[in-house]
PDB file of N, CA and C in Angstrom:
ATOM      1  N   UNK A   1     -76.109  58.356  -1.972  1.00  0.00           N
ATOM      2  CA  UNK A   1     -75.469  57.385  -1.103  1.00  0.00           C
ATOM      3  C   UNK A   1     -74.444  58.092  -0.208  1.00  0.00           C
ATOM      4  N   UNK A   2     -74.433  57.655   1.232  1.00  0.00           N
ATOM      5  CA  UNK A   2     -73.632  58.104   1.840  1.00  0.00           C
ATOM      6  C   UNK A   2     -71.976  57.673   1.853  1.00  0.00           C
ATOM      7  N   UNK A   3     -71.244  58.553   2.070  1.00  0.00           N
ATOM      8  CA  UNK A   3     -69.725  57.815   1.900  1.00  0.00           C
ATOM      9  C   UNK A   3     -69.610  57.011   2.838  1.00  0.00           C
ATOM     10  N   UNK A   4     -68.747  55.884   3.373  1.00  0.00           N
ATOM     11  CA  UNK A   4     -68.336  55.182   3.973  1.00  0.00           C
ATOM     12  C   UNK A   4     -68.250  55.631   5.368  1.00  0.00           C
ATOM     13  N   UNK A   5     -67.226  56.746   5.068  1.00  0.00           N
ATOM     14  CA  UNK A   5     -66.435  57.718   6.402  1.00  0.00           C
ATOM     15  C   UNK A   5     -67.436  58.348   7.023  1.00  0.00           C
ATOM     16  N   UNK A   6     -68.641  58.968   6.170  1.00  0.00           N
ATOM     17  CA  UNK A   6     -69.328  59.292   6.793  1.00  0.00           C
ATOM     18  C   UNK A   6     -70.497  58.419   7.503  1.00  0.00           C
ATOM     19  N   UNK A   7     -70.753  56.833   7.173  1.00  0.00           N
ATOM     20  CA  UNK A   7     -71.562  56.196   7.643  1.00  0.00           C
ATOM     21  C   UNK A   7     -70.699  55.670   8.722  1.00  0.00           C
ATOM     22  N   UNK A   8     -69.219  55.394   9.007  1.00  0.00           N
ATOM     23  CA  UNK A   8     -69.030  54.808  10.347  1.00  0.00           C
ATOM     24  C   UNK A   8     -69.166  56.156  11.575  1.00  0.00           C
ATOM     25  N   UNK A   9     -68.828  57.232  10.744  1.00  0.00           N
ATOM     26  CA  UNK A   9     -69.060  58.523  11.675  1.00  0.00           C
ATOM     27  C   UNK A   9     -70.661  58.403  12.676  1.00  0.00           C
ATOM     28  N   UNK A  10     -71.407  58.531  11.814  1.00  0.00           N
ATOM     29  CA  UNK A  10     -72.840  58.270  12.272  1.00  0.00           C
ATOM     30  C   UNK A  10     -73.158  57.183  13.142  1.00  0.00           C
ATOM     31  N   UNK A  11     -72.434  55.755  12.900  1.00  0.00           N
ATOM     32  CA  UNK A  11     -72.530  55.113  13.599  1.00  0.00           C
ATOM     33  C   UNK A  11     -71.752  54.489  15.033  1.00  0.00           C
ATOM     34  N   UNK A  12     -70.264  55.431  14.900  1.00  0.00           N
ATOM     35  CA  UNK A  12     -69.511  55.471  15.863  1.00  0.00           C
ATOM     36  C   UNK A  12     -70.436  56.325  16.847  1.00  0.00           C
ATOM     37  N   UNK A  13     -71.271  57.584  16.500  1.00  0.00           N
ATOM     38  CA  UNK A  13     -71.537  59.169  17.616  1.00  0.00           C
ATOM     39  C   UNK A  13     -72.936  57.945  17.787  1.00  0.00           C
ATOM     40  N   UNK A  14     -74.097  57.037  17.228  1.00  0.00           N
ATOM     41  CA  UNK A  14     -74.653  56.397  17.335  1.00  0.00           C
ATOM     42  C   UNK A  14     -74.529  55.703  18.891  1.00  0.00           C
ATOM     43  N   UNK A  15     -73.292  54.724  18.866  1.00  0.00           N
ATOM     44  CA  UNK A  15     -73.004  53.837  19.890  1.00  0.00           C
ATOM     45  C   UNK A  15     -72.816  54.976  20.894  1.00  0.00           C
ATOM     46  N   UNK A  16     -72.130  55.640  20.971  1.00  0.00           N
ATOM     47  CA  UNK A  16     -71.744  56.807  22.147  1.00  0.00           C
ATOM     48  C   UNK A  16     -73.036  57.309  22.857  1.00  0.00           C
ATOM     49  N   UNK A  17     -73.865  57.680  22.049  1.00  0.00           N
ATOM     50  CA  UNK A  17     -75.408  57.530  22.422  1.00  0.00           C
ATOM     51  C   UNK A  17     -76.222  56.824  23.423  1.00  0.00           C
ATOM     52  N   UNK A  18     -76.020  55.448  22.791  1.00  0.00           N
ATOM     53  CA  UNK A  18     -76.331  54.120  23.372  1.00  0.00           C
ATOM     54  C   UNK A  18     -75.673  54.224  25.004  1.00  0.00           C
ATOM     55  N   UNK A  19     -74.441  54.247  24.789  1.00  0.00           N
ATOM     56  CA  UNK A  19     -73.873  54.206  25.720  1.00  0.00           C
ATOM     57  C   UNK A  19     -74.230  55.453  26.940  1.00  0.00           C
ATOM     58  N   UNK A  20     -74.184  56.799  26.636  1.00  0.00           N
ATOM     59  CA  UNK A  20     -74.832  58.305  27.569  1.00  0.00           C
ATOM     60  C   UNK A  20     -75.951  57.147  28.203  1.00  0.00           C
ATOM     61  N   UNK A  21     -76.699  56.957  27.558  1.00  0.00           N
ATOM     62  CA  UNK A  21     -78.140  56.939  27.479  1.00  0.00           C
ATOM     63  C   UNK A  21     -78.429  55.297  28.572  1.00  0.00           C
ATOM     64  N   UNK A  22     -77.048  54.758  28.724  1.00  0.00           N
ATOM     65  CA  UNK A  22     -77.400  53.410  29.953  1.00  0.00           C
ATOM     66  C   UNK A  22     -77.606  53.829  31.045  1.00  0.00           C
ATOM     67  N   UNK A  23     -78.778  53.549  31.898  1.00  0.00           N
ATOM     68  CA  UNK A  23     -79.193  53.565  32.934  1.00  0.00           C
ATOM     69  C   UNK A  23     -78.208  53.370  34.216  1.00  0.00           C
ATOM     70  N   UNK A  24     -76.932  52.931  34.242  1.00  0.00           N
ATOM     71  CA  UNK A  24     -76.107  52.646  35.108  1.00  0.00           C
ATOM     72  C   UNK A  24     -75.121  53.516  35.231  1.00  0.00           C
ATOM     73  N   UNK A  25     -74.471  53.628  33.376  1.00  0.00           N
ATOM     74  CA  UNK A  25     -73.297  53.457  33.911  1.00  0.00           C
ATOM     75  C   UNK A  25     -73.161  54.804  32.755  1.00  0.00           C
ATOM     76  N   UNK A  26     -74.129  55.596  32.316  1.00  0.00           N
ATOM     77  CA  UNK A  26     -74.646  56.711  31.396  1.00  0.00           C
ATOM     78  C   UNK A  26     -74.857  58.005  31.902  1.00  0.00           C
ATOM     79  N   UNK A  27     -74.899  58.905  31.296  1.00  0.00           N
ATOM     80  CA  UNK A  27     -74.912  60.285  31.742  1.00  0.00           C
ATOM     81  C   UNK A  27     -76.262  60.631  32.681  1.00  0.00           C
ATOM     82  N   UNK A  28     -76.145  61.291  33.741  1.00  0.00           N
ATOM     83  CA  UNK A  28     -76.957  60.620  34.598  1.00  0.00           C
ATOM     84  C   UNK A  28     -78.623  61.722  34.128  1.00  0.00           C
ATOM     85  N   UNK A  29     -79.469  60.938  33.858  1.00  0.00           N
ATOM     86  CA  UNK A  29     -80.885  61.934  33.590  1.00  0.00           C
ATOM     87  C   UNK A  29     -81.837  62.016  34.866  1.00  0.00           C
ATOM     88  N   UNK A  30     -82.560  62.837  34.503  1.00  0.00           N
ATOM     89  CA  UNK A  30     -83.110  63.073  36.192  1.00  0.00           C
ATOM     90  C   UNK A  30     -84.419  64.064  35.788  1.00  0.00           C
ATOM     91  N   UNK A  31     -85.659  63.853  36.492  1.00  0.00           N
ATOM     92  CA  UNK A  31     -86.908  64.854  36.638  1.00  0.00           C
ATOM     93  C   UNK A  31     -85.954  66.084  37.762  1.00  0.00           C
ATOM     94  N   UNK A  32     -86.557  67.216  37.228  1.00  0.00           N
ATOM     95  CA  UNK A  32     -85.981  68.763  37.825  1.00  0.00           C
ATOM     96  C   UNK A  32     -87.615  69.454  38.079  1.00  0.00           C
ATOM     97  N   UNK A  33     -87.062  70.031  39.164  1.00  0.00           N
ATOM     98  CA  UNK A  33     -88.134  70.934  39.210  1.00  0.00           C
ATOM     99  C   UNK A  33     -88.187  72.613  38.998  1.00  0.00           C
ATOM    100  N   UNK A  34     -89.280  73.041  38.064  1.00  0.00           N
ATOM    101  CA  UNK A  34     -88.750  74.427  37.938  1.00  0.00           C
ATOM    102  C   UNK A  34     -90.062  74.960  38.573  1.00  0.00           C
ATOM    103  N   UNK A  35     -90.258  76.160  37.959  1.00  0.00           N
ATOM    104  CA  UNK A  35     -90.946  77.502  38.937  1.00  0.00           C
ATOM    105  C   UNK A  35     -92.147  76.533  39.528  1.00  0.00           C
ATOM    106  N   UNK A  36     -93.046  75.942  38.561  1.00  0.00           N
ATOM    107  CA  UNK A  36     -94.068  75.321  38.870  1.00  0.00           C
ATOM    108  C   UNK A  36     -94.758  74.159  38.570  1.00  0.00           C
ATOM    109  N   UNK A  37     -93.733  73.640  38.238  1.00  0.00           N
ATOM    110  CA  UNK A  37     -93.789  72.346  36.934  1.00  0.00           C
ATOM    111  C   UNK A  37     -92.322  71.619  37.523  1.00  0.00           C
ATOM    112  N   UNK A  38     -92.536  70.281  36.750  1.00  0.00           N
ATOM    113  CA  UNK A  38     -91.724  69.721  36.619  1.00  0.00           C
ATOM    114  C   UNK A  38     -90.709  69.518  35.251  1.00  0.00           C
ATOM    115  N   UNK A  39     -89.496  69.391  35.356  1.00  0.00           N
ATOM    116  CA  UNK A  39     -89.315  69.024  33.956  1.00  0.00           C
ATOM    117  C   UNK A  39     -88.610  67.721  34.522  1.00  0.00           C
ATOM    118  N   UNK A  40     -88.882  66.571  33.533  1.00  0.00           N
ATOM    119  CA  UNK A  40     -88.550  65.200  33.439  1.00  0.00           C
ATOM    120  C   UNK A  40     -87.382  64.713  32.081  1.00  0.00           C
ATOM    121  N   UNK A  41     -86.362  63.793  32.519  1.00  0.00           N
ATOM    122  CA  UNK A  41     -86.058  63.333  31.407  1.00  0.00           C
ATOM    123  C   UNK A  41     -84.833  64.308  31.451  1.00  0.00           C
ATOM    124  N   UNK A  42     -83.966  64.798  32.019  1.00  0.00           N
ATOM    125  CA  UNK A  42     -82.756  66.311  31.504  1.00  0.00           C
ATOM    126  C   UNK A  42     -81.877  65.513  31.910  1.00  0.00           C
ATOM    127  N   UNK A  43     -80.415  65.559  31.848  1.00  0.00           N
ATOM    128  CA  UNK A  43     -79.009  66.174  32.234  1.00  0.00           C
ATOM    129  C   UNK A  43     -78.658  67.376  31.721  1.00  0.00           C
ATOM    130  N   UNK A  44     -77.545  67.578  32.624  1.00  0.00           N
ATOM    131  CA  UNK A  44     -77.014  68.968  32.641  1.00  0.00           C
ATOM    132  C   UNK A  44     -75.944  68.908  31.887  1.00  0.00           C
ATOM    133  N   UNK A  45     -75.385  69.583  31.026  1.00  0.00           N
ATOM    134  CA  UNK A  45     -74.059  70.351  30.200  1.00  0.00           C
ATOM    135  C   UNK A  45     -72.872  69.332  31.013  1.00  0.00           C
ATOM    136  N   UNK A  46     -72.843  70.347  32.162  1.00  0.00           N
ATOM    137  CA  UNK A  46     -71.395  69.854  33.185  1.00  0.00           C
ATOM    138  C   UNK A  46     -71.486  68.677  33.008  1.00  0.00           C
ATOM    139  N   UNK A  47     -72.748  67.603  33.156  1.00  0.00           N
ATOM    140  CA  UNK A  47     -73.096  66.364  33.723  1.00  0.00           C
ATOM    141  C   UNK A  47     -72.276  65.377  32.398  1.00  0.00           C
ATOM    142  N   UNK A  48     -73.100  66.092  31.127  1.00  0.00           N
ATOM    143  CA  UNK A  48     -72.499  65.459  29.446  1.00  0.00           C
ATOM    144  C   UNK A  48     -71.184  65.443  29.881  1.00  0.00           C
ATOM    145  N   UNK A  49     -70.417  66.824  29.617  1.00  0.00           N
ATOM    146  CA  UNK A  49     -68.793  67.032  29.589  1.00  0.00           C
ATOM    147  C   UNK A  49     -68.237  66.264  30.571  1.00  0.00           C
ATOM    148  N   UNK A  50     -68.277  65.832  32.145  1.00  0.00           N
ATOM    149  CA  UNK A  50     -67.941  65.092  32.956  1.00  0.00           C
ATOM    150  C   UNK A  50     -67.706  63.938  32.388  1.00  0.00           C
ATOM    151  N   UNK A  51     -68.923  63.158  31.745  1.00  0.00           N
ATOM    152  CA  UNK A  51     -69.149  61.547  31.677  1.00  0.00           C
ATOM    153  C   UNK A  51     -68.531  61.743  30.114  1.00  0.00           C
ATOM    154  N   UNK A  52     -68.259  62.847  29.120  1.00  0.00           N
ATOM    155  CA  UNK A  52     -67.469  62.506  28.123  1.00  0.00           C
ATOM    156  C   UNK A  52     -66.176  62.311  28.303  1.00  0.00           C
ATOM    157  N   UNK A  53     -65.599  63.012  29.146  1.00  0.00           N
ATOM    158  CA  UNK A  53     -63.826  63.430  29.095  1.00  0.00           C
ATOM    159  C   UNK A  53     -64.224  61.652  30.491  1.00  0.00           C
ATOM    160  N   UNK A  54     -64.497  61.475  30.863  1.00  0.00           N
ATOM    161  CA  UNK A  54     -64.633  60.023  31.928  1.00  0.00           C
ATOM    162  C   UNK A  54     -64.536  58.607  30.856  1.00  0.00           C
ATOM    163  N   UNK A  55     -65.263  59.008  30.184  1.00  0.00           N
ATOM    164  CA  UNK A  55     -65.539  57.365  28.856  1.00  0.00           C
ATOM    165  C   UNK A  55     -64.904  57.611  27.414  1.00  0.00           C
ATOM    166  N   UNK A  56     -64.618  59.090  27.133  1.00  0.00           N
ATOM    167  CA  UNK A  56     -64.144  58.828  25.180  1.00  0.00           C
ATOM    168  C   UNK A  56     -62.846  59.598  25.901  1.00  0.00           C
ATOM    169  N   UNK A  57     -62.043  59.033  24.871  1.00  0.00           N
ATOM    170  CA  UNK A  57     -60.678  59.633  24.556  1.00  0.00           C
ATOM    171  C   UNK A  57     -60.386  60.921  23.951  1.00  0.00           C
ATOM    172  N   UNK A  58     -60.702  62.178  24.933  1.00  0.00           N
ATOM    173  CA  UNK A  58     -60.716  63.110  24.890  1.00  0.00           C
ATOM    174  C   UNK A  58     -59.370  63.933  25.460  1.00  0.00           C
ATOM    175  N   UNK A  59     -58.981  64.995  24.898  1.00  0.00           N
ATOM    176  CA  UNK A  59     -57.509  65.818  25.402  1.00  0.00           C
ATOM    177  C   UNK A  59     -57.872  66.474  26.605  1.00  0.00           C
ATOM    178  N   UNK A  60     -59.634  67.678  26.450  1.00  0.00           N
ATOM    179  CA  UNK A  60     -59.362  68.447  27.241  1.00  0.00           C
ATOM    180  C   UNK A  60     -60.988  68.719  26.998  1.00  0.00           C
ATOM    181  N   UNK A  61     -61.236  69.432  28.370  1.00  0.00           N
ATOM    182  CA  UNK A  61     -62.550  70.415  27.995  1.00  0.00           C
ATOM    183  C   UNK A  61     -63.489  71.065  26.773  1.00  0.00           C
ATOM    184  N   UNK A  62     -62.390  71.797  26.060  1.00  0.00           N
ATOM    185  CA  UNK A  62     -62.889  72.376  25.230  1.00  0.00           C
ATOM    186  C   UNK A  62     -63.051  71.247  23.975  1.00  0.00           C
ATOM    187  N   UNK A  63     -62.202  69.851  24.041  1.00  0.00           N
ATOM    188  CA  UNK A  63     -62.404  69.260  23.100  1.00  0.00           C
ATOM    189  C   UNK A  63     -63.617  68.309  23.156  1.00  0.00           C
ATOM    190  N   UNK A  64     -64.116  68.769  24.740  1.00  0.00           N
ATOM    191  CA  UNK A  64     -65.469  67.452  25.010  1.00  0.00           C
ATOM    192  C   UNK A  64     -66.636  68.454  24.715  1.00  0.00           C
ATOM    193  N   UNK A  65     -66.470  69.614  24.758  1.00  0.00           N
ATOM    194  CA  UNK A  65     -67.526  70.168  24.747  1.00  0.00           C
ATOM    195  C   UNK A  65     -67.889  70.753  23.028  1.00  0.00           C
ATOM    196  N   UNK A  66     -66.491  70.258  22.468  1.00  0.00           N
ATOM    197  CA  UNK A  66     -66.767  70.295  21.238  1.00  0.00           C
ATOM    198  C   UNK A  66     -67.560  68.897  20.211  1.00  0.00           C
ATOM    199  N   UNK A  67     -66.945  67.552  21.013  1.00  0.00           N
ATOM    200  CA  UNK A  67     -67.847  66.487  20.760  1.00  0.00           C
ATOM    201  C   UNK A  67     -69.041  66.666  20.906  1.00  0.00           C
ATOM    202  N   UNK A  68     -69.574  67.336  21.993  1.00  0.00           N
ATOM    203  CA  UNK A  68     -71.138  67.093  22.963  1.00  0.00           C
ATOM    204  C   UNK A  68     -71.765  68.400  21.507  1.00  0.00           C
ATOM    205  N   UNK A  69     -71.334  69.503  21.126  1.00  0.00           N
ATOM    206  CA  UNK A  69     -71.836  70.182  20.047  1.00  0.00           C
ATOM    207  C   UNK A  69     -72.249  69.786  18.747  1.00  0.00           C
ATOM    208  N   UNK A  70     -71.124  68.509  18.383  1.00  0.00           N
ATOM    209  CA  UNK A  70     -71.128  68.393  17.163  1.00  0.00           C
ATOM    210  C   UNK A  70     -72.540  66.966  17.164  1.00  0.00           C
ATOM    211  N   UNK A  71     -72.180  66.029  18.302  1.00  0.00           N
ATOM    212  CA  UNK A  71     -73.830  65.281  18.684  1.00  0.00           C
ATOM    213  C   UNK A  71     -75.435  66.021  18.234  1.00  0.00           C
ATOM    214  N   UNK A  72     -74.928  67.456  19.232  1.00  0.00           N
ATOM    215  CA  UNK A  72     -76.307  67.944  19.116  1.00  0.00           C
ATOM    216  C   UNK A  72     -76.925  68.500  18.133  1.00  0.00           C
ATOM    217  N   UNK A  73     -75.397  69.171  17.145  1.00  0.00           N
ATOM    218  CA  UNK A  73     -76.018  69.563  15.934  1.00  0.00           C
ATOM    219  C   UNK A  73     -76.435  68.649  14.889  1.00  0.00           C
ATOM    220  N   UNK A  74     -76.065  66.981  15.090  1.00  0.00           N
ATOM    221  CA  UNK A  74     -76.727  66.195  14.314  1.00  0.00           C
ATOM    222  C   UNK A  74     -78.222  65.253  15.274  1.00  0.00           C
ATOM    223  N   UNK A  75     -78.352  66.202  15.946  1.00  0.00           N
ATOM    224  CA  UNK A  75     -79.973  65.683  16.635  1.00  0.00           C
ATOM    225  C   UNK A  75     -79.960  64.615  17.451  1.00  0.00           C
ATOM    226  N   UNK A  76     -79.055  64.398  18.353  1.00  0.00           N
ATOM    227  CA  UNK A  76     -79.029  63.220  19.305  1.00  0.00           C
ATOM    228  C   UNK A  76     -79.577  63.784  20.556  1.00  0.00           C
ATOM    229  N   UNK A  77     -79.702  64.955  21.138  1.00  0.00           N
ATOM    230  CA  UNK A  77     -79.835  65.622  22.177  1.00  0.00           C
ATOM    231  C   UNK A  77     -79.626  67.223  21.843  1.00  0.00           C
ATOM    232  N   UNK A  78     -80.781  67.798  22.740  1.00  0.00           N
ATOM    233  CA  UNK A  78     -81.347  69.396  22.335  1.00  0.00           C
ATOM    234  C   UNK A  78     -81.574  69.822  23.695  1.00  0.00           C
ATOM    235  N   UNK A  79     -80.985  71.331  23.387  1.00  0.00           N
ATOM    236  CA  UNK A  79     -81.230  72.133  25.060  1.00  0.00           C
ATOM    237  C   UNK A  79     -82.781  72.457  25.089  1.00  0.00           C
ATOM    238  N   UNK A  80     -83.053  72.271  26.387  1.00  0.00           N
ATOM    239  CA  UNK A  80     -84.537  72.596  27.168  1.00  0.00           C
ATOM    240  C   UNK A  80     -84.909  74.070  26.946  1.00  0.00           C
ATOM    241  N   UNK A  81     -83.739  75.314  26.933  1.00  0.00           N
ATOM    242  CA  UNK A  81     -84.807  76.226  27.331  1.00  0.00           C
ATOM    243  C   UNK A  81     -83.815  77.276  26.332  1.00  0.00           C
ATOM    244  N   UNK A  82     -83.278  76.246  25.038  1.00  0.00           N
ATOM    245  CA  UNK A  82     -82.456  77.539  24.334  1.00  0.00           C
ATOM    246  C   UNK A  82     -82.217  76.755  22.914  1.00  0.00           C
ATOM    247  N   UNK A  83     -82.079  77.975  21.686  1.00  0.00           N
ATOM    248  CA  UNK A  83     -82.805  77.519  20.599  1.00  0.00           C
ATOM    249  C   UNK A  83     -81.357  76.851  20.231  1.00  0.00           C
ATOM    250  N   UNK A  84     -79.890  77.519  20.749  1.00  0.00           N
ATOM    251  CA  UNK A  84     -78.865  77.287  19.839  1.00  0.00           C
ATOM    252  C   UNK A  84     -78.498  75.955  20.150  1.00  0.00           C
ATOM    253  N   UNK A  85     -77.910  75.070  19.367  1.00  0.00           N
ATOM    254  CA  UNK A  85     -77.172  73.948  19.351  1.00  0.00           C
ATOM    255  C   UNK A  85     -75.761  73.735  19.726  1.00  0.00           C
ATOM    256  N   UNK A  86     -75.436  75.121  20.921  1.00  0.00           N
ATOM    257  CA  UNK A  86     -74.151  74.752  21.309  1.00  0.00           C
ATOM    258  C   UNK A  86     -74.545  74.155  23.250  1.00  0.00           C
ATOM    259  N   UNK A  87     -73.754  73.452  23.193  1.00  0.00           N
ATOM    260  CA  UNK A  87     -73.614  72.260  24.541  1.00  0.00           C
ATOM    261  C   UNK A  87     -72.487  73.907  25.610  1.00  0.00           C
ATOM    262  N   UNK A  88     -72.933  73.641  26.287  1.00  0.00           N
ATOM    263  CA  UNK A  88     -72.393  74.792  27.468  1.00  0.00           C
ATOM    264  C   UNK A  88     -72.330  73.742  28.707  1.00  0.00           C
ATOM    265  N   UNK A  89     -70.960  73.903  29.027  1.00  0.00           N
ATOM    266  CA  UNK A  89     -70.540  72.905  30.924  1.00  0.00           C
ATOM    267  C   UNK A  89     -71.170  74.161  31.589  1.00  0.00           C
ATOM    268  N   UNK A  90     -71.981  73.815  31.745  1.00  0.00           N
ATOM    269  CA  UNK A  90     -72.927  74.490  32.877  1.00  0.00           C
ATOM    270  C   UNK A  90     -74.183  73.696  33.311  1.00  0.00           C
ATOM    271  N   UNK A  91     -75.236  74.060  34.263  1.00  0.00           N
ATOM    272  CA  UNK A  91     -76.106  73.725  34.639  1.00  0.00           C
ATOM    273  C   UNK A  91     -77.360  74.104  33.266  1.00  0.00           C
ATOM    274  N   UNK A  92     -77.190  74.015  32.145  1.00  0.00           N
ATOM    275  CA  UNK A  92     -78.108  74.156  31.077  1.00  0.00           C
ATOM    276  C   UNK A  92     -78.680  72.494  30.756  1.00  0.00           C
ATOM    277  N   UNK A  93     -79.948  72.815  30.928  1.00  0.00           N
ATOM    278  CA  UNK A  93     -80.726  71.514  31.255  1.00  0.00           C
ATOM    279  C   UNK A  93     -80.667  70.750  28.985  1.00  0.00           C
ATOM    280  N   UNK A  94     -80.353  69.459  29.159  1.00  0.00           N
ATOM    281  CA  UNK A  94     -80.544  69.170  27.670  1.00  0.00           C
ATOM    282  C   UNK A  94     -81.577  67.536  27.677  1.00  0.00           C
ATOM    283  N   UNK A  95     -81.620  67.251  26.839  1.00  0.00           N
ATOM    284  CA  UNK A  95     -82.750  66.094  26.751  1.00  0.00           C
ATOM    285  C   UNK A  95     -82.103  65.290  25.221  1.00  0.00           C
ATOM    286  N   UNK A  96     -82.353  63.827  25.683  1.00  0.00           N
ATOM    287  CA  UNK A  96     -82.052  62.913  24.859  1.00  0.00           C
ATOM    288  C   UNK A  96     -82.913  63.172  23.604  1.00  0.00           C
ATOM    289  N   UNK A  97     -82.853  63.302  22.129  1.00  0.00           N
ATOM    290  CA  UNK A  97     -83.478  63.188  21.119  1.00  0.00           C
ATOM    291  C   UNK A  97     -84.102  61.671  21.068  1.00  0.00           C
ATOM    292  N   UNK A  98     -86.128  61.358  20.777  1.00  0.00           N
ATOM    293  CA  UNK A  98     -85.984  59.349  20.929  1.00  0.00           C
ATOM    294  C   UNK A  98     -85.777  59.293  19.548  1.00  0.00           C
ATOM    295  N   UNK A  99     -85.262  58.456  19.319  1.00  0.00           N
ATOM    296  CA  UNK A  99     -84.597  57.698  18.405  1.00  0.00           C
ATOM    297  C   UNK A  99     -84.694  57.859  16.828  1.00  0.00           C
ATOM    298  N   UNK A 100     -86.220  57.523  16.731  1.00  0.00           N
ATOM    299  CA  UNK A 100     -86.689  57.983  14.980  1.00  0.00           C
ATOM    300  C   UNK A 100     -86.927  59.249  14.792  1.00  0.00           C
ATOM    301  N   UNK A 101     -86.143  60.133  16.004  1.00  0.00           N
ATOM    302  CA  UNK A 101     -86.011  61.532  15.105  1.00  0.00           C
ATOM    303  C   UNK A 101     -84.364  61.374  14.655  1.00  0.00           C
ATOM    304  N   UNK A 102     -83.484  60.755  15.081  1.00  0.00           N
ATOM    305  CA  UNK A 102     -82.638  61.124  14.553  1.00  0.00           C
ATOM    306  C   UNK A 102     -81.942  59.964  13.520  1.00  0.00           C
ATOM    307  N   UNK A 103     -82.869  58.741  13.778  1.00  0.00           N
ATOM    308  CA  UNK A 103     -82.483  57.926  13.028  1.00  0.00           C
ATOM    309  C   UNK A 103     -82.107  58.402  11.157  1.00  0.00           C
ATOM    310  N   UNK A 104     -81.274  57.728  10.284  1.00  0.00           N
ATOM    311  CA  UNK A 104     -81.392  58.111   8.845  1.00  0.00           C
ATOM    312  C   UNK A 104     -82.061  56.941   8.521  1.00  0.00           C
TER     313      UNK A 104
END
């Protein structure tokens, strides 16, 4: 059984999710084009860290880009073209995890 603290945890980074992920008013996703292909479905690093330190109650940079890490290492969103699970403010393309992979 999970502890308490840790089930509102899951379900607080849950809603935050919900929220990236609105079509309006959410981290903005977008089809990219690379060498010869398309890739569909990305935001960018900068794009996360922008719209985090904009909507959660965050101090500073390094503390949004430490939220956007600790998301990815529990499977809400994974970089496109790199194995590690750290979130970089840069133009590093990442993709929403759908849902029943990260559901418990």
């Amino acid at each position: 059984m999970v502890p308490w603290c840790c089930g509102a945890f899951v379900r607080m980074m849950e809603r935050i999710v919900e929220m990236m992920q609105d079509e309006s008013t959410g981290v903005p996703v977008r089809t990219v084009k690379s060498f010869m292909s398309k890739v569909p479905s990305v935001f960018t690093g900068a794009d996360l860290i922008t719209w985090i330190m904009k909507n959660i109650d965050v101090d500073d940079q390094v503390e949004a880009v430490h939220v956007a890490t600790l998301m990815a290492s529990h499977g809400y969103f994974f970089p496109i073209d790199d194995h590690y699970l750290i979130v970089k403010n840069d133009n590093t393309y990442y993709r929403f995890q759908v849902r029943k992979a990260y559901k418990p």
